[in-house]
Structure formats: C-alpha cells, structure tokens
PDB file of N, CA and C in Angstrom:
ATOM      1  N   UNK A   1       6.904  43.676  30.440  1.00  0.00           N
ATOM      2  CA  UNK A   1       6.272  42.368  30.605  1.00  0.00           C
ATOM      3  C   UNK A   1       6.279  42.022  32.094  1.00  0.00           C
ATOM      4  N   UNK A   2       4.959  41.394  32.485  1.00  0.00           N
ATOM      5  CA  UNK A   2       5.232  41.231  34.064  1.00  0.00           C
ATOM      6  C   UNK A   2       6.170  39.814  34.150  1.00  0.00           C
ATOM      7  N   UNK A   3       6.720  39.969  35.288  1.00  0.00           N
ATOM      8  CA  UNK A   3       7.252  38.357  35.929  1.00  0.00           C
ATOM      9  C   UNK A   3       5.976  37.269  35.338  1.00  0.00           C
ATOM     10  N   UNK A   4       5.026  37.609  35.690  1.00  0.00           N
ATOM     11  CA  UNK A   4       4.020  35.905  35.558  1.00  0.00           C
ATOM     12  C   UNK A   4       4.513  35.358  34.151  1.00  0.00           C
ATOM     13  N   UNK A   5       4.524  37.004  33.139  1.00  0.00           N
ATOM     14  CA  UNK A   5       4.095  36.440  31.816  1.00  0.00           C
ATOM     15  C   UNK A   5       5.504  35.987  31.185  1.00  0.00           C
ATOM     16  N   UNK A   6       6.577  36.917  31.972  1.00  0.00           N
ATOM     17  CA  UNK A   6       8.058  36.272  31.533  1.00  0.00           C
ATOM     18  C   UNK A   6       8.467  34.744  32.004  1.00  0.00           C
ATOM     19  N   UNK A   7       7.524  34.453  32.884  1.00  0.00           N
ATOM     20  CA  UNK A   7       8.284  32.969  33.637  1.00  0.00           C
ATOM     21  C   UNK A   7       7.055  32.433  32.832  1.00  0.00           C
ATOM     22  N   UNK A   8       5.589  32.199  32.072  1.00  0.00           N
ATOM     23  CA  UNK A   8       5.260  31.490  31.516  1.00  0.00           C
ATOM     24  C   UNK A   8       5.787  32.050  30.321  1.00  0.00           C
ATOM     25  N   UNK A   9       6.692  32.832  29.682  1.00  0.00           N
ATOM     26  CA  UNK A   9       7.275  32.610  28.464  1.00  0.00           C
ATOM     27  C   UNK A   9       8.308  31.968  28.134  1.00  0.00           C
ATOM     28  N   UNK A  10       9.369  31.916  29.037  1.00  0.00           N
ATOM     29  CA  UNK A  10      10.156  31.135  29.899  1.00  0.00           C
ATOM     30  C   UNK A  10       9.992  29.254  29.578  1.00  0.00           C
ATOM     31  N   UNK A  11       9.061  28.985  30.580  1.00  0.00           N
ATOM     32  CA  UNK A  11       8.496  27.770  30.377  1.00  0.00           C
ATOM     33  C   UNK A  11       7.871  27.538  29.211  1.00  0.00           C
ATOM     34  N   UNK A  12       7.147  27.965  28.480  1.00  0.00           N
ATOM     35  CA  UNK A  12       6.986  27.640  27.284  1.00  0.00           C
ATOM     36  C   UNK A  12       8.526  27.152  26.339  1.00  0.00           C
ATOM     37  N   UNK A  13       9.279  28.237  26.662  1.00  0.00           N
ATOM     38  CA  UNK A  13      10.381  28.288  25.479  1.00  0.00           C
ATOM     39  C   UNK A  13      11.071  26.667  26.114  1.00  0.00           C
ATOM     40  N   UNK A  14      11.293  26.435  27.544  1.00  0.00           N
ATOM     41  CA  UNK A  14      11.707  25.095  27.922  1.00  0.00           C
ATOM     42  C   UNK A  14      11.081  24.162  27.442  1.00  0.00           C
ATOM     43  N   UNK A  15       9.982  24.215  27.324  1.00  0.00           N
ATOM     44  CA  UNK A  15       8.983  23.028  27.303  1.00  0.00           C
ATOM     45  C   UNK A  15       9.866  22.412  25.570  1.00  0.00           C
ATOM     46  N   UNK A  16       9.402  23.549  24.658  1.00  0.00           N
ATOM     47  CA  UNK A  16       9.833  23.646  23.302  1.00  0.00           C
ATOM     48  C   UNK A  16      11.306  22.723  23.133  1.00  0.00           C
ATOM     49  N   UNK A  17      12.019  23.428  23.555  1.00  0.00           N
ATOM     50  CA  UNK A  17      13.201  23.164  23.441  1.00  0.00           C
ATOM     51  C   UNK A  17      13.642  21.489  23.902  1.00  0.00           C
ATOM     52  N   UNK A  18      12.998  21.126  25.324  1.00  0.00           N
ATOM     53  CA  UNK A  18      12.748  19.837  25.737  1.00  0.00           C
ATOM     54  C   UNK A  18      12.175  18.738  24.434  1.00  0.00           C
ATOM     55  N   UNK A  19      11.444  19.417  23.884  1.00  0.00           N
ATOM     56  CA  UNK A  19      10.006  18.316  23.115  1.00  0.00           C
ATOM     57  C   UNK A  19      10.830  18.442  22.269  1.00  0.00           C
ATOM     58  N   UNK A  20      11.878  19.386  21.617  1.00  0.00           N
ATOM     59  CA  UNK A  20      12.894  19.655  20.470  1.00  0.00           C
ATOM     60  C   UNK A  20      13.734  18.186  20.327  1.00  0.00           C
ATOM     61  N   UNK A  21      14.747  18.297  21.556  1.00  0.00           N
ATOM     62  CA  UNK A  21      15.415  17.700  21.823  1.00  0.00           C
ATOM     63  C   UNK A  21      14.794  16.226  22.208  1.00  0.00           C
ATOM     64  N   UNK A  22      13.760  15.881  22.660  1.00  0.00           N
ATOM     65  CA  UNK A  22      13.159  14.620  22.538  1.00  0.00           C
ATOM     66  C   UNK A  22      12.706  13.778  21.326  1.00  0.00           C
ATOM     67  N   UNK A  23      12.270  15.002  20.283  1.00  0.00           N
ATOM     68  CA  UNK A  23      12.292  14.375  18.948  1.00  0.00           C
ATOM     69  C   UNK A  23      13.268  14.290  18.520  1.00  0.00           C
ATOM     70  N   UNK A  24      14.734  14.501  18.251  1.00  0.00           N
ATOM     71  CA  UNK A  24      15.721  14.451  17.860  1.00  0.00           C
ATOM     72  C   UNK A  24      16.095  13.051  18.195  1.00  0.00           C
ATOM     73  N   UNK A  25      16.073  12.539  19.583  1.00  0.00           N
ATOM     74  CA  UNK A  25      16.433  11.913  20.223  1.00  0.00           C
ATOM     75  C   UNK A  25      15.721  10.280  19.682  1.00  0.00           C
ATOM     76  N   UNK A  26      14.466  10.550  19.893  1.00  0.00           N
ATOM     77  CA  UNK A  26      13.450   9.501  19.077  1.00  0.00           C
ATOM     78  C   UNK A  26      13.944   9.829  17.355  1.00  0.00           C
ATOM     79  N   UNK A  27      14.190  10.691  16.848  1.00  0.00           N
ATOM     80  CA  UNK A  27      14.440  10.056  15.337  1.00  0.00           C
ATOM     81  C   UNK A  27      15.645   9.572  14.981  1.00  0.00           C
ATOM     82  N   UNK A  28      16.817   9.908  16.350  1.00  0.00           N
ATOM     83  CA  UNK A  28      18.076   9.115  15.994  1.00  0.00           C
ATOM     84  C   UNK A  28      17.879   7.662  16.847  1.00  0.00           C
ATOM     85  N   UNK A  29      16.884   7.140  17.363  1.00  0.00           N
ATOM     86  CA  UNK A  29      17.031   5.820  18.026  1.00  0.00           C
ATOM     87  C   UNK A  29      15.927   5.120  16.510  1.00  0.00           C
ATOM     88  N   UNK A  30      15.244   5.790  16.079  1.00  0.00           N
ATOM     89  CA  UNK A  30      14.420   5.089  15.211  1.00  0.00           C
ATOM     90  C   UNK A  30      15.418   4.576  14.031  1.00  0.00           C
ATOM     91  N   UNK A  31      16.065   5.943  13.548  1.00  0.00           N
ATOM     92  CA  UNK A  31      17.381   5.436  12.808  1.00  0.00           C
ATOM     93  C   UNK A  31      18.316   4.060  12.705  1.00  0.00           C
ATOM     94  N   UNK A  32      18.562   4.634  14.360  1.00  0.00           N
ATOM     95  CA  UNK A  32      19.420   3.486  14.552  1.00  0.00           C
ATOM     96  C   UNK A  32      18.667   1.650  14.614  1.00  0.00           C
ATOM     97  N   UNK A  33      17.215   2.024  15.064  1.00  0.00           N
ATOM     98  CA  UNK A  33      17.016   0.325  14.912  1.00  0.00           C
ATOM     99  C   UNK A  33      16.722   0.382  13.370  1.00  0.00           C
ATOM    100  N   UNK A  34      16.454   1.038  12.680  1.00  0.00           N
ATOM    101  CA  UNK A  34      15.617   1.002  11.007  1.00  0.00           C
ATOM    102  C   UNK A  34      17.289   0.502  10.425  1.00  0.00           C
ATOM    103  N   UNK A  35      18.515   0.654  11.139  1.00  0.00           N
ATOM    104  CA  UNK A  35      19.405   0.306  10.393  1.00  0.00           C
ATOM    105  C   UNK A  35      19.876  -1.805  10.895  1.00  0.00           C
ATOM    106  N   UNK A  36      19.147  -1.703  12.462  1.00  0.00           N
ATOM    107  CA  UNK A  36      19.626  -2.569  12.626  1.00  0.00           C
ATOM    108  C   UNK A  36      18.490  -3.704  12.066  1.00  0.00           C
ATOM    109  N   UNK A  37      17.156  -3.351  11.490  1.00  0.00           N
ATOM    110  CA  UNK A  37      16.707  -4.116  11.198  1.00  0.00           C
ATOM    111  C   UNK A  37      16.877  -4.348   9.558  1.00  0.00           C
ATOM    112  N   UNK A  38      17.528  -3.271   8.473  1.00  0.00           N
ATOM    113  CA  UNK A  38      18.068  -3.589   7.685  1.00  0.00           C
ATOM    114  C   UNK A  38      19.000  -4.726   7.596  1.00  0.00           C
ATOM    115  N   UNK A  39      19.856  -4.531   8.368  1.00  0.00           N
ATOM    116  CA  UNK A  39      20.595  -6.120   8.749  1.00  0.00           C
ATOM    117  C   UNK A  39      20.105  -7.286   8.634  1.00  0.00           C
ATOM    118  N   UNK A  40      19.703  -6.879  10.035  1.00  0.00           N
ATOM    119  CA  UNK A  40      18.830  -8.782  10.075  1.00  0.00           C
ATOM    120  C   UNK A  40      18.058  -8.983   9.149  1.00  0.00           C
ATOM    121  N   UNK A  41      16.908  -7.763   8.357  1.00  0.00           N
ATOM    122  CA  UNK A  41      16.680  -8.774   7.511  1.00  0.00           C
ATOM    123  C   UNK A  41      17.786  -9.292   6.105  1.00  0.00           C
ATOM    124  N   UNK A  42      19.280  -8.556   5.969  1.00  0.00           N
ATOM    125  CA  UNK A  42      20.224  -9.237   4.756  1.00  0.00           C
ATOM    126  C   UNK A  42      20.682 -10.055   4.972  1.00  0.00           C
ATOM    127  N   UNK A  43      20.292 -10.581   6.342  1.00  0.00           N
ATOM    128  CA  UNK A  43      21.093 -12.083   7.018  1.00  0.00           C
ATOM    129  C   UNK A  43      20.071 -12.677   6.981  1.00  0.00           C
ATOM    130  N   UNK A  44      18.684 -12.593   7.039  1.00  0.00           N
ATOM    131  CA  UNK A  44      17.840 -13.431   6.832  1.00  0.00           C
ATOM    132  C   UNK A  44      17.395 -13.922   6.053  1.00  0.00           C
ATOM    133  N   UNK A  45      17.601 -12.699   4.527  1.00  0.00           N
ATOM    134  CA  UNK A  45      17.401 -13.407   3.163  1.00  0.00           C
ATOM    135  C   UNK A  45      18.832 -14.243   3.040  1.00  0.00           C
ATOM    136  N   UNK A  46      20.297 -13.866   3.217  1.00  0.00           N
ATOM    137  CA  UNK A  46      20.862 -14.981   2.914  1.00  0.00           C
ATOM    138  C   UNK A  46      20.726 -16.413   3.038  1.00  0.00           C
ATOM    139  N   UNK A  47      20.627 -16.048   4.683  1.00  0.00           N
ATOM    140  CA  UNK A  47      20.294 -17.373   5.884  1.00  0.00           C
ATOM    141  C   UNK A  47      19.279 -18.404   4.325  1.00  0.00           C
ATOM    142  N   UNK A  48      18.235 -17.661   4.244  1.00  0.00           N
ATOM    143  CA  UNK A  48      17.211 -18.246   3.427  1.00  0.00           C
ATOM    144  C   UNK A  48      17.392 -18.861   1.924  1.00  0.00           C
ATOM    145  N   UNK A  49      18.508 -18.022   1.484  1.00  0.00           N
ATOM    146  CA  UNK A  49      19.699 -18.209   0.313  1.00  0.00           C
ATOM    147  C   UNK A  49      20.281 -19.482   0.146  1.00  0.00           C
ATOM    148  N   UNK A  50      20.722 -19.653   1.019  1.00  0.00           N
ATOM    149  CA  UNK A  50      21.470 -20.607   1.357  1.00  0.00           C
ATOM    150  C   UNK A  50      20.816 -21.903   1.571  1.00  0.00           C
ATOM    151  N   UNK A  51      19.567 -21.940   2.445  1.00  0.00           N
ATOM    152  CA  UNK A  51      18.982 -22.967   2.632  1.00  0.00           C
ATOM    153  C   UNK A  51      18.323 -23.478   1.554  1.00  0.00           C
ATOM    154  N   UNK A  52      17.760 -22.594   0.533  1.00  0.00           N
ATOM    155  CA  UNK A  52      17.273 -22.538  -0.383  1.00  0.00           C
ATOM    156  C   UNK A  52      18.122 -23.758  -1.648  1.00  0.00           C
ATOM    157  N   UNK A  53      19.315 -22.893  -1.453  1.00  0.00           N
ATOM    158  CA  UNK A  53      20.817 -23.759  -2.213  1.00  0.00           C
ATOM    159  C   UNK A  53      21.049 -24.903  -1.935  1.00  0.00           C
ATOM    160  N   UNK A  54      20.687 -25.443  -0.778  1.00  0.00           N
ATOM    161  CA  UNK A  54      20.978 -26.416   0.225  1.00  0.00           C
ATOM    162  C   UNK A  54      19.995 -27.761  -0.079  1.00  0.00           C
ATOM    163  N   UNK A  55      18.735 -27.098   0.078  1.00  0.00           N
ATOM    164  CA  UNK A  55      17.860 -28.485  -0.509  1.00  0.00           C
ATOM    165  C   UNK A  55      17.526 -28.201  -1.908  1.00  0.00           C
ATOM    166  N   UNK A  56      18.128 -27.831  -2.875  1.00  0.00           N
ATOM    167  CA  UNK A  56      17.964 -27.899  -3.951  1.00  0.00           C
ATOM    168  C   UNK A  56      19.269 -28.803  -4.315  1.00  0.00           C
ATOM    169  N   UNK A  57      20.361 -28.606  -3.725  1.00  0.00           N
ATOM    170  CA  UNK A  57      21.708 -29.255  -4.154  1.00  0.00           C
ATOM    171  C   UNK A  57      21.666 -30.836  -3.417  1.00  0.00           C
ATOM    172  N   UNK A  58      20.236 -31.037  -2.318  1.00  0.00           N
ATOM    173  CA  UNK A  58      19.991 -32.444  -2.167  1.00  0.00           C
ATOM    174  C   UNK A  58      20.625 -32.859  -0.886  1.00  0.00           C
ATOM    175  N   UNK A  59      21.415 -31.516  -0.158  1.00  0.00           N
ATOM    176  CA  UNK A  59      22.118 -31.573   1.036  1.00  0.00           C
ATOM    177  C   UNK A  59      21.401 -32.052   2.206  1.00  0.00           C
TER     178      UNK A  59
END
C-alpha cells in the first residue's frame, strides 16, 4: 500500500472513530437531559396536584 493510501486510510479510520465517540457522547447528554426532563415534568404534575387539591378544598 503506498503512504498516500495508508495516511488516507489512517484518516478515515480517525475520522470514524472521532464521529464514534461523538455519538456516544451526544446519546449520553441526550440521556441525561431526557432524565432531567422526566423530573421536572413529576414535579410539575404534582406542583399541579396539589394546586388542583388546593382550590378544590376552597384554600
């Protein structure tokens, strides 16, 4: 194999490995907000729970 075609095989395999590791990266930050917006919204239906309880009980 010449040098040209080993250093663009090379770079290819980086490129790969980069875009690898970038999706990894993006599906553990997506994770992590998909969990933090699970949250807020179980605090928001309470929040809403509650208020709900609140002018019904005439508070």
């Amino acid at each position: 194999m010449s040098k040209s075609i080993e250093a663009a095989s090379n770079t290819q395999g980086n490129n790969s490995a980069k875009s690898s590791l970038y999706t990894e990266n993006i599906s553990a930050e997506l994770l992590h907000l998909q969990s933090d917006i699970d949250v807020l919204l179980q605090k928001l239906q309470s929040l809403s729970s509650r208020r709900l309880q609140s002018t019904a009980s005439g508070d």
